[in-house]
N, C-alpha and C. Protein backbone atom coordinates (compact mmCIF):
# COMPACT_ATOMS: atom_id res chain seq x y z
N UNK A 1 -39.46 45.90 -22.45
CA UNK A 1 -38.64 47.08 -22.63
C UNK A 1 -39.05 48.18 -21.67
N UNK A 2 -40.59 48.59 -21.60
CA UNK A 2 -40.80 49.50 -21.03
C UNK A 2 -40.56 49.13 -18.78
N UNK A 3 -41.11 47.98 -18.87
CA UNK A 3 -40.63 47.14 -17.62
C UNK A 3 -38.72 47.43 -17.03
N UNK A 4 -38.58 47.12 -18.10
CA UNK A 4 -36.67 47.35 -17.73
C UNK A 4 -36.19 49.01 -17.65
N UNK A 5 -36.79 49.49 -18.33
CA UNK A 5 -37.06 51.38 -18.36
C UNK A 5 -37.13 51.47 -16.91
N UNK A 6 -38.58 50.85 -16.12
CA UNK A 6 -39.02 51.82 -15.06
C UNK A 6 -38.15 50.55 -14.11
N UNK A 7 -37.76 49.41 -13.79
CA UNK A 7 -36.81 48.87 -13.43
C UNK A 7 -35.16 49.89 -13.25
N UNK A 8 -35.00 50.17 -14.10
CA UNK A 8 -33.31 50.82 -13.99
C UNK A 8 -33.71 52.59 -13.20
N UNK A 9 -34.97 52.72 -13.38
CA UNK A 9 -35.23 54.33 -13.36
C UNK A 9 -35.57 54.20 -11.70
N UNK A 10 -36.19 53.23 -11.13
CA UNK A 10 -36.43 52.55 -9.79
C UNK A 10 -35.09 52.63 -9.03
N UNK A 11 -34.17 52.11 -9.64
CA UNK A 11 -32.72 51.51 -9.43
C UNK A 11 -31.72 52.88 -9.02
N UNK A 12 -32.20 53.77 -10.15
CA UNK A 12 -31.49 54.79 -9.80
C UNK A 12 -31.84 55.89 -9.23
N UNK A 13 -33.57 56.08 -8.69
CA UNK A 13 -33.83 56.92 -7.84
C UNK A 13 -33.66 55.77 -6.23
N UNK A 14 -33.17 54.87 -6.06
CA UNK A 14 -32.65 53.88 -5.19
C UNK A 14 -31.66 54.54 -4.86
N UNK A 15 -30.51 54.48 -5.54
CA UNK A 15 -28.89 54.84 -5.43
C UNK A 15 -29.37 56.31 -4.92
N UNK A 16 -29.55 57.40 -5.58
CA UNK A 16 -29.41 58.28 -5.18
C UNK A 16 -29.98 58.63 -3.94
N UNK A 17 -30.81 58.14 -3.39
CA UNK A 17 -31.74 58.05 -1.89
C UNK A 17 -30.98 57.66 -1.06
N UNK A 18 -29.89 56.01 -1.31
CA UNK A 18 -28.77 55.68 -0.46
C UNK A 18 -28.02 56.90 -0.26
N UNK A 19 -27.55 57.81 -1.84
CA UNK A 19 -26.62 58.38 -1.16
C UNK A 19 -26.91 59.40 -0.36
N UNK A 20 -27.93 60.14 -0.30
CA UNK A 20 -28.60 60.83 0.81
C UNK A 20 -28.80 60.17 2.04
N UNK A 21 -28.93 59.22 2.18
CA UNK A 21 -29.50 58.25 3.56
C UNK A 21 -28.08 58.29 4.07
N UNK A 22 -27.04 58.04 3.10
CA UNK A 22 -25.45 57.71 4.04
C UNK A 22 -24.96 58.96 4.80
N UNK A 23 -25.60 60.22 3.85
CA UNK A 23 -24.81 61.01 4.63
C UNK A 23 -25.41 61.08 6.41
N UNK A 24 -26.44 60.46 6.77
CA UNK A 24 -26.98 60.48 8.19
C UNK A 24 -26.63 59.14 8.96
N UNK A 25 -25.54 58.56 8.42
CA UNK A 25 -24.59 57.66 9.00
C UNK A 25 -24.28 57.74 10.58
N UNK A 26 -24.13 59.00 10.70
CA UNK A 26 -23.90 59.39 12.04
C UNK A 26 -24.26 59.32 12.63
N UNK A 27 -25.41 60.08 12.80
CA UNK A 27 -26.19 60.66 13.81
C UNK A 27 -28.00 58.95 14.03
N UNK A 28 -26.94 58.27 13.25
CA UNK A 28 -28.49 57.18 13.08
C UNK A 28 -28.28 56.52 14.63
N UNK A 29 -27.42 56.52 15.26
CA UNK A 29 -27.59 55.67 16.56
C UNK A 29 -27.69 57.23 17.81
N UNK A 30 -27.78 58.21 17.57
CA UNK A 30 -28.02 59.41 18.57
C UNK A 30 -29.45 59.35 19.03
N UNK A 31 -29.49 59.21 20.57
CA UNK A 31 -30.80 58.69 20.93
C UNK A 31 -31.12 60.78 21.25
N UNK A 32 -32.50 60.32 21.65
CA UNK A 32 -33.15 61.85 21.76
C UNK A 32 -32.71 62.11 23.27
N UNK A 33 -32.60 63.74 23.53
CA UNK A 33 -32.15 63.70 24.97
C UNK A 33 -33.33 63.28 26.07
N UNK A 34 -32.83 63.11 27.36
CA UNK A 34 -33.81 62.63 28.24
C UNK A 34 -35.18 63.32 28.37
N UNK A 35 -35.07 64.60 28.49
CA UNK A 35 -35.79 65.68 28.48
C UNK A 35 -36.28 66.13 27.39
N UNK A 36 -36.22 65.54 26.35
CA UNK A 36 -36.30 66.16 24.66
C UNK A 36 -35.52 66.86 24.47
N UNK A 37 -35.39 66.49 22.84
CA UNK A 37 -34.66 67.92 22.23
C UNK A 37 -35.27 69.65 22.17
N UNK A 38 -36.28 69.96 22.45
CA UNK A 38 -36.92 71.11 22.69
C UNK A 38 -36.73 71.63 24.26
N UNK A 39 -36.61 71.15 25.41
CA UNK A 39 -36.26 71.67 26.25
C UNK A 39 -34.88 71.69 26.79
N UNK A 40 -33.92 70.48 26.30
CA UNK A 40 -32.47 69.81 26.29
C UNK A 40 -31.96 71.77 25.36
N UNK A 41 -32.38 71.64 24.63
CA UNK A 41 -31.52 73.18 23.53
C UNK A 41 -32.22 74.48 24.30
N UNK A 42 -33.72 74.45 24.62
CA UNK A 42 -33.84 75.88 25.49
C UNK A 42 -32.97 75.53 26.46
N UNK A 43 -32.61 74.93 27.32
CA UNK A 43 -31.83 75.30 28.59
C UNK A 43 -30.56 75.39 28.59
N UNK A 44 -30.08 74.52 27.38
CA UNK A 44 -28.32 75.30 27.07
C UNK A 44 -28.62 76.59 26.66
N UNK A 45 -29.55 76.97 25.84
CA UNK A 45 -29.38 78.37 25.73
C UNK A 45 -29.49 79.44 26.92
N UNK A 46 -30.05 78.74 27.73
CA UNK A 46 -30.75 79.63 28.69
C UNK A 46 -31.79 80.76 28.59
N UNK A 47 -32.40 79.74 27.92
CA UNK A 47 -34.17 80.33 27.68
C UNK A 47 -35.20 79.67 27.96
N UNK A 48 -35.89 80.60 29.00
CA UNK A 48 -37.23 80.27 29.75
C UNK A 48 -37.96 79.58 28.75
N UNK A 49 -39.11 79.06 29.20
CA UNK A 49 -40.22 78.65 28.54
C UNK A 49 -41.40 79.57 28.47
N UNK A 50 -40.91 80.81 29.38
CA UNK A 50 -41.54 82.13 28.86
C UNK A 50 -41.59 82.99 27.78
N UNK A 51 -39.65 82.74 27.76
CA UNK A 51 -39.28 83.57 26.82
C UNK A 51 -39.13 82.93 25.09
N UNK A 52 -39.11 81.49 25.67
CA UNK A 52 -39.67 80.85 24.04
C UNK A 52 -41.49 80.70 23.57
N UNK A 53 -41.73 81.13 24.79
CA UNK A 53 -43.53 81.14 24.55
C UNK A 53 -43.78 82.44 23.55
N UNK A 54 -43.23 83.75 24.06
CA UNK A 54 -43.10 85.14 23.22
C UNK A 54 -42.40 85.02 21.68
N UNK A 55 -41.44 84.27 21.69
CA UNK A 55 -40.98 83.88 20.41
C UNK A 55 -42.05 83.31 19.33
N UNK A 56 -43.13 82.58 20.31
CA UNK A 56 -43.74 81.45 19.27
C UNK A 56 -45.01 82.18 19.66
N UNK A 57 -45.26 83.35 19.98
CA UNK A 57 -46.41 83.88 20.56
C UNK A 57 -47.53 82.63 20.78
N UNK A 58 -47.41 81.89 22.11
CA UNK A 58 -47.84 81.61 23.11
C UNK A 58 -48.21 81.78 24.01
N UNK A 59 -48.76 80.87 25.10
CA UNK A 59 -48.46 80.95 26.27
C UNK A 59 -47.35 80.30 26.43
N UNK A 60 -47.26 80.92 27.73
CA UNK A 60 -46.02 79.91 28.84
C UNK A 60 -46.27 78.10 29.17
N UNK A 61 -48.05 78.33 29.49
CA UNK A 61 -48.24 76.49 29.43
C UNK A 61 -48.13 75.75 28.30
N UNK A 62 -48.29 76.90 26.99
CA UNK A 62 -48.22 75.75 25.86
C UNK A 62 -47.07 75.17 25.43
N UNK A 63 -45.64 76.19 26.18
CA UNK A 63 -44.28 75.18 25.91
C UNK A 63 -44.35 74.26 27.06
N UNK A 64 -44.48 74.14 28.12
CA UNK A 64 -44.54 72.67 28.55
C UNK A 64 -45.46 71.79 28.06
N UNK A 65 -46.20 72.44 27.78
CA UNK A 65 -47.37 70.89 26.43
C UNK A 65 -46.90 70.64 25.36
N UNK A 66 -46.07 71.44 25.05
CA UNK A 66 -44.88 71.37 23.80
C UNK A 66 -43.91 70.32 23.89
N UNK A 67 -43.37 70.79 24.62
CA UNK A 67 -42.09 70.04 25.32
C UNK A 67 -42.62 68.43 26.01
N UNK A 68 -44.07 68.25 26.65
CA UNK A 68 -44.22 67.05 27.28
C UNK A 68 -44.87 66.33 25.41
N UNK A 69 -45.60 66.49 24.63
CA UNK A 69 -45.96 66.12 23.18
C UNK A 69 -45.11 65.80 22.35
N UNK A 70 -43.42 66.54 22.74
CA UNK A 70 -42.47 66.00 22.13
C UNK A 70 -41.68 64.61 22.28
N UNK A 71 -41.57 64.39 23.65
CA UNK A 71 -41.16 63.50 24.60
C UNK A 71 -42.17 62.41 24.03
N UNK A 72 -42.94 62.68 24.31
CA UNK A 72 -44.64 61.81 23.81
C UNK A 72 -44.75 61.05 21.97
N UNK A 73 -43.93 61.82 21.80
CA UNK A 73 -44.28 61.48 20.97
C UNK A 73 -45.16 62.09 19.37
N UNK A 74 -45.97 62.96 20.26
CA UNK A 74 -47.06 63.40 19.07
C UNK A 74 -47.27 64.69 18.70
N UNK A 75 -46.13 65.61 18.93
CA UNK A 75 -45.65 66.88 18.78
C UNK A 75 -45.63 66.24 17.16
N UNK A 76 -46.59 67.55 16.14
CA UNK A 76 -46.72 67.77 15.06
C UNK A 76 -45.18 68.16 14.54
N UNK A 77 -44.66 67.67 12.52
CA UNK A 77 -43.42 68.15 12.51
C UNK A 77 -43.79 69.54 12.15
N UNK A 78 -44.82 70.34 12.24
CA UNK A 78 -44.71 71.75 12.11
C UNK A 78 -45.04 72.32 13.12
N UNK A 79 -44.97 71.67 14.28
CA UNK A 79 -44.89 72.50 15.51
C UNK A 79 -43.44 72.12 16.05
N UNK A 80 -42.63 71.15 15.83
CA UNK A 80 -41.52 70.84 16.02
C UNK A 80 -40.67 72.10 15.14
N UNK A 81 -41.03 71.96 13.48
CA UNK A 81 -39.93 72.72 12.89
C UNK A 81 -40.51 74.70 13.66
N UNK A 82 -41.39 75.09 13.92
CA UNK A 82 -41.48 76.30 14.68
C UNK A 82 -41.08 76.50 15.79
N UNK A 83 -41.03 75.41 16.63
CA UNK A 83 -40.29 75.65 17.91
C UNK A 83 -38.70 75.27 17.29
N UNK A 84 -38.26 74.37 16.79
CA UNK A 84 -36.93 75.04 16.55
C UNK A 84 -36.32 76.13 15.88
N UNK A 85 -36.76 76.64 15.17
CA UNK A 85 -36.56 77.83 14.59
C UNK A 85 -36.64 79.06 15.70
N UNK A 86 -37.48 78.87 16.67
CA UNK A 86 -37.44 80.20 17.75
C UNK A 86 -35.89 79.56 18.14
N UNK A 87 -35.57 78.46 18.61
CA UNK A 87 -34.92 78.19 19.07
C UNK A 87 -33.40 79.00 18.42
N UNK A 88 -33.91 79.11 17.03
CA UNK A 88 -32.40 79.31 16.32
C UNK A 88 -31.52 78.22 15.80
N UNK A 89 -32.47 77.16 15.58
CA UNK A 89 -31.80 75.89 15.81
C UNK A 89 -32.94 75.38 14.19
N UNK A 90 -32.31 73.91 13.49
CA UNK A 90 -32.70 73.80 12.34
C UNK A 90 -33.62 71.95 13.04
N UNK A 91 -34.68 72.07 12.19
CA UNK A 91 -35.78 70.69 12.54
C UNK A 91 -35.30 69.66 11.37
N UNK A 92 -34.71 68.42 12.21
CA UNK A 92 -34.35 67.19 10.69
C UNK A 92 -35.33 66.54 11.35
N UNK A 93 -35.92 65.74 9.78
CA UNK A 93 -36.82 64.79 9.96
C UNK A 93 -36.08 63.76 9.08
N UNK A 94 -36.61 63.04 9.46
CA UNK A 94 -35.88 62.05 8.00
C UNK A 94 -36.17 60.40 8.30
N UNK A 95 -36.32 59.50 7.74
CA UNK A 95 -36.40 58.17 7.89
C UNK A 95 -35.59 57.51 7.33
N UNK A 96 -34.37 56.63 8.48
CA UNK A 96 -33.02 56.13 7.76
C UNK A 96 -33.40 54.85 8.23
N UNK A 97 -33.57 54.32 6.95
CA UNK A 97 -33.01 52.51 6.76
C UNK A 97 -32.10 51.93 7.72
N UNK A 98 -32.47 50.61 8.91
CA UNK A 98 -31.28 50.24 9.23
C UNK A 98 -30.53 49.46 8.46
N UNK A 99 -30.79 48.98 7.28
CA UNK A 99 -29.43 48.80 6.41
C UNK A 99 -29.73 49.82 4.75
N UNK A 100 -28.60 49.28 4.16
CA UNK A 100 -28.52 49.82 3.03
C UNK A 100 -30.06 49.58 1.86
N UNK A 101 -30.63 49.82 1.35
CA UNK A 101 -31.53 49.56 0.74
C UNK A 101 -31.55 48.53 -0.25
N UNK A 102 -30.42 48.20 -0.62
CA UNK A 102 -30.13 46.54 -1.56
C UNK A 102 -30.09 45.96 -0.50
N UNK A 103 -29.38 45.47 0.42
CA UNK A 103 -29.71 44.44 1.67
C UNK A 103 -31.08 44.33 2.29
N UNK A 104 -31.85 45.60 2.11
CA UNK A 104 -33.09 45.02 2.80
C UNK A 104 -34.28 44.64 1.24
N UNK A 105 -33.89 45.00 0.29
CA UNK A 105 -34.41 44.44 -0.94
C UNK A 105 -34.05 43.33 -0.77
N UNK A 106 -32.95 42.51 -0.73
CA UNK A 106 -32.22 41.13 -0.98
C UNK A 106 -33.00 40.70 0.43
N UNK A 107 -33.28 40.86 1.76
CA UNK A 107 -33.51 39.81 2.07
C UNK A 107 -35.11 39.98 1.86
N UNK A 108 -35.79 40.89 1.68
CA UNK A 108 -37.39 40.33 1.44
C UNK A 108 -37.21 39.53 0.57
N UNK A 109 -36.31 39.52 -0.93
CA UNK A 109 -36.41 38.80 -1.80
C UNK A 109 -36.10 37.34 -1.46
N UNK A 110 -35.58 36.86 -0.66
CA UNK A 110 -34.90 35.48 -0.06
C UNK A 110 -36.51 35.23 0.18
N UNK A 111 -37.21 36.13 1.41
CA UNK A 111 -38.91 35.68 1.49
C UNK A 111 -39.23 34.95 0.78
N UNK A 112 -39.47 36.09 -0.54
CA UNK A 112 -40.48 35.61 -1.63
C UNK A 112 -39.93 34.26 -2.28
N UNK A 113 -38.77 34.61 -2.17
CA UNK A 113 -37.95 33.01 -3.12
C UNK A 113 -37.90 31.91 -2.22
N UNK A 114 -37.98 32.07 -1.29
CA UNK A 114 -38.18 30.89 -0.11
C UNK A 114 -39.50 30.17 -0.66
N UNK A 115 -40.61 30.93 -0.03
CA UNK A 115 -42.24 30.83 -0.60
C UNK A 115 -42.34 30.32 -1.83
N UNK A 116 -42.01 31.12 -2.78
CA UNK A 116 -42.13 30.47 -3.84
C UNK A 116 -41.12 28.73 -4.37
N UNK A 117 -40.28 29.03 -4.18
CA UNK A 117 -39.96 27.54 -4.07
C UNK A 117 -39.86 26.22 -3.14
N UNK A 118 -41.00 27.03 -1.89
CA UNK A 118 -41.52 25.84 -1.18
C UNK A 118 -42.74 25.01 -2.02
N UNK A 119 -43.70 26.66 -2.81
CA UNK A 119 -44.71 25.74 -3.28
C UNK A 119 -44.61 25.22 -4.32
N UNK A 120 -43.15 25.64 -5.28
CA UNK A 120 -43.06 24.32 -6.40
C UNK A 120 -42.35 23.13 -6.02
N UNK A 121 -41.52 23.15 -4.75
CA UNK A 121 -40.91 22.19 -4.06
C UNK A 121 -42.09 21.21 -3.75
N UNK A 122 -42.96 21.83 -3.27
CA UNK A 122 -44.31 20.53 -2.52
C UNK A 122 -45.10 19.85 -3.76
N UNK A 123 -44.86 20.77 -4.73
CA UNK A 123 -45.44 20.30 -6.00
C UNK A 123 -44.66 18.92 -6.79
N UNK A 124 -43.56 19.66 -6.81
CA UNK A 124 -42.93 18.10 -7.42
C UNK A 124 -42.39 17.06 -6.44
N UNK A 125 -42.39 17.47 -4.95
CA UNK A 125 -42.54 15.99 -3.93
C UNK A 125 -44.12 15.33 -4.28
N UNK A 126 -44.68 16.27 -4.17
CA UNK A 126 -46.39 14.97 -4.91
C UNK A 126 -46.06 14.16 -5.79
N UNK A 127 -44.97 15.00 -7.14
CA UNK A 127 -45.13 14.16 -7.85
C UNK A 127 -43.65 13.19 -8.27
N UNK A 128 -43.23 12.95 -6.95
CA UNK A 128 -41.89 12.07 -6.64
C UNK A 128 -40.58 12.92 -7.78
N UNK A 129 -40.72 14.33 -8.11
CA UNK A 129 -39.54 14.77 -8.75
C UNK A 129 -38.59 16.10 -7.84
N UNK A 130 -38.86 15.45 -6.87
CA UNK A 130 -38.05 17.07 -5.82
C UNK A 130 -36.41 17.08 -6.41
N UNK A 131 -36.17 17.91 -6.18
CA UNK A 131 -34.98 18.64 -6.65
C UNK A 131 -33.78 17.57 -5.70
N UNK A 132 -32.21 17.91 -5.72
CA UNK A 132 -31.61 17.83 -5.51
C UNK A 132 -31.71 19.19 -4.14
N UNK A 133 -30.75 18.93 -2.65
CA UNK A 133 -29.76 20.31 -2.57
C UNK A 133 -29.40 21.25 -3.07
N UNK A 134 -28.50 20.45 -3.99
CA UNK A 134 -27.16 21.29 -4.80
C UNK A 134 -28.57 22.28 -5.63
N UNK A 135 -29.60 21.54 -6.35
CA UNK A 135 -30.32 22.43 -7.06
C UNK A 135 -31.26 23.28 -6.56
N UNK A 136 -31.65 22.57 -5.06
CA UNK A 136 -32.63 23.56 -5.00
C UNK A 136 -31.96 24.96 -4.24
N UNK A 137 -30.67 24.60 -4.07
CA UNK A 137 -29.57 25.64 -3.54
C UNK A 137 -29.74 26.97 -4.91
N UNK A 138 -29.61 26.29 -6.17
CA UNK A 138 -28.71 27.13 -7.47
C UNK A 138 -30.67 27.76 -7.71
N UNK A 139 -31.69 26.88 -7.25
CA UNK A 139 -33.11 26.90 -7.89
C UNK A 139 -33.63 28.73 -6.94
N UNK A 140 -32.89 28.41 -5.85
CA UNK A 140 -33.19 29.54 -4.75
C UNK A 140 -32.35 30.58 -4.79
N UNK A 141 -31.04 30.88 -5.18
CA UNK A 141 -30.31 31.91 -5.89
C UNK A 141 -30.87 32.56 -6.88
N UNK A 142 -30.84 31.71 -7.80
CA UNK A 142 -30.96 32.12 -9.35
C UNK A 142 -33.00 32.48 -9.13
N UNK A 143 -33.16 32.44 -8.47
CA UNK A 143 -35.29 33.27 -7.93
C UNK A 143 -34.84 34.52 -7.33
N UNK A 144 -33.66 34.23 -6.31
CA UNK A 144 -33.85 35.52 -5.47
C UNK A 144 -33.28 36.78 -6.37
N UNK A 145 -32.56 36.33 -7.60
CA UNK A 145 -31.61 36.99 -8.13
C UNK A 145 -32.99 37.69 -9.26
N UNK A 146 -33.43 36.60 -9.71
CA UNK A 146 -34.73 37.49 -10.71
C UNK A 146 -35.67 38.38 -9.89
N UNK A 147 -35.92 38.03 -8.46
CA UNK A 147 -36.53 39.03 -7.93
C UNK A 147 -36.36 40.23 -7.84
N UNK A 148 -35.11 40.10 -7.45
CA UNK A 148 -34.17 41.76 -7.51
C UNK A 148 -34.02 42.36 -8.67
N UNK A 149 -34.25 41.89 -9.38
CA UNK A 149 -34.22 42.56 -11.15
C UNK A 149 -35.55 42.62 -11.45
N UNK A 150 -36.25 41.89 -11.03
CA UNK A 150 -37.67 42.64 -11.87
C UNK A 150 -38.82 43.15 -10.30
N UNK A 151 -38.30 43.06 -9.48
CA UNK A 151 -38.84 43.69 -8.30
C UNK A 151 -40.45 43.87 -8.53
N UNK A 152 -40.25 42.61 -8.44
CA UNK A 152 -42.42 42.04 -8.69
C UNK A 152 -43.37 42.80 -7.32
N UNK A 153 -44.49 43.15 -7.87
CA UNK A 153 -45.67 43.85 -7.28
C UNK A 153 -45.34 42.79 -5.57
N UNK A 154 -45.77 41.89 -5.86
CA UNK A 154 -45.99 40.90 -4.17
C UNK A 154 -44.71 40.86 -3.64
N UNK A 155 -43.79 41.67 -3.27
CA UNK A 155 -42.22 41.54 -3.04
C UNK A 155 -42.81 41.90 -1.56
N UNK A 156 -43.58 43.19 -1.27
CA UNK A 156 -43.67 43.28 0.13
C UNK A 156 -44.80 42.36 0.89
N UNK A 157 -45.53 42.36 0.12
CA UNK A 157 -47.30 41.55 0.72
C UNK A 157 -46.31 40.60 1.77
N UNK A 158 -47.22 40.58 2.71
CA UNK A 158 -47.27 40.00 3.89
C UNK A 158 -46.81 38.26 3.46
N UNK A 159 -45.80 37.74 4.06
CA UNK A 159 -45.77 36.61 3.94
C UNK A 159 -46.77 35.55 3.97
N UNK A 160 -48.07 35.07 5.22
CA UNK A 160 -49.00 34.69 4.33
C UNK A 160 -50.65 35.21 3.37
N UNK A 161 -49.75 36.63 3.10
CA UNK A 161 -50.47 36.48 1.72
C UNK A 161 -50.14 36.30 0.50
N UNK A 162 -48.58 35.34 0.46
CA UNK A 162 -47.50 35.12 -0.63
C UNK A 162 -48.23 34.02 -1.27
C-alpha cells in the first residue's frame, strides 16, 4: 500500500515535470551562438566589454574571461545569471530530456527485462524447459510492464551490475 502511495506520488511529480519540460520544446534544438551567448547579446546591444565590466563592477579583462569561460564551458550559473542581468536579459538553465520521460523509463525498463529474462532464460535451458517465442515474447512484455509500475531500486544500475 504504502509502495503504490509513493509509486503514484513518483508518477505524478513525473507528469508535472513533463509538463514543464514541454513547454522548452522549442528552444531544445537552439544551439549556443558562435561567440556565446554573453558576447552574441552585448554586441547586439552595443555594449563594450567596458561598459558591461562597470555594470558588473569589474574589470574590462574579466569580461573577456567571462565571455572565453562561457564558450568553455565553465562559466559558473551565478556568474552567468549576473552577467545576464547587466545585460538586461533573463539566465535559463534547465535540463531537457531528449525524449519524454515515460519513453526513456520504458526503454531502461526493456534493459532490465531483457537481463532479467536472459538469466531465467539460461536457467531453464540448463534445465531443458526454455520458453517458447510466443512466450518469451508475452514473458518480456508483461516484466517490462511490472517494471514500470513498481520502478525497482536497480532500474538505473549499470547494466553489468544487473
Amino acid at each position: 500500500m504504502v509502495n503504490n502511495m509513493k509509486s503514484q506520488q513518483k508518477h505524478l511529480i513525473r507528469e508535472q515535470l513533463q509538463k514543464t519540460v514541454d513547454r522548452f520544446e522549442s528552444i531544445r534544438s537552439v544551439q549556443r551562438p558562435v561567440r556565446g551567448w554573453l558576447r552574441s547579446v552585448r554586441e547586439a546591444l552595443g555594449m563594450s566589454s567596458k561598459q558591461l565590466a562597470g555594470r558588473l563592477s569589474v574589470s574590462g579583462p574579466r569580461i573577456t574571461s567571462l565571455e572565453k569561460s562561457e564558450k568553455s564551458g565553465s562559466a559558473t550559473i551565478r556568474t552567468m545569471r549576473q552577467a545576464a542581468e547587466a545585460l538586461d536579459c533573463v539566465f535559463v538553465y534547465a535540463v531537457i530530456p531528449r525524449e519524454d520521460f515515460t519513453a526513456i523509463i520504458h526503454g531502461q525498463a526493456k534493459t532490465l527485462a531483457r537481463s532479467r529474462i536472459n538469466n531465467v532464460s539460461h536457467s531453464m535451458l540448463l534445465e531443458a524447459q526454455q520458453l517458447s517465442d510466443s512466450d518469451q515474447q508475452k514473458a518480456f512484455a508483461t516484466e517490462v510492464e511490472k517494471i514500470m509500475q513498481t520502478m525497482p531500486k536497480e532500474l538505473w544500475d549499470k547494466p553489468n551490475e544487473l
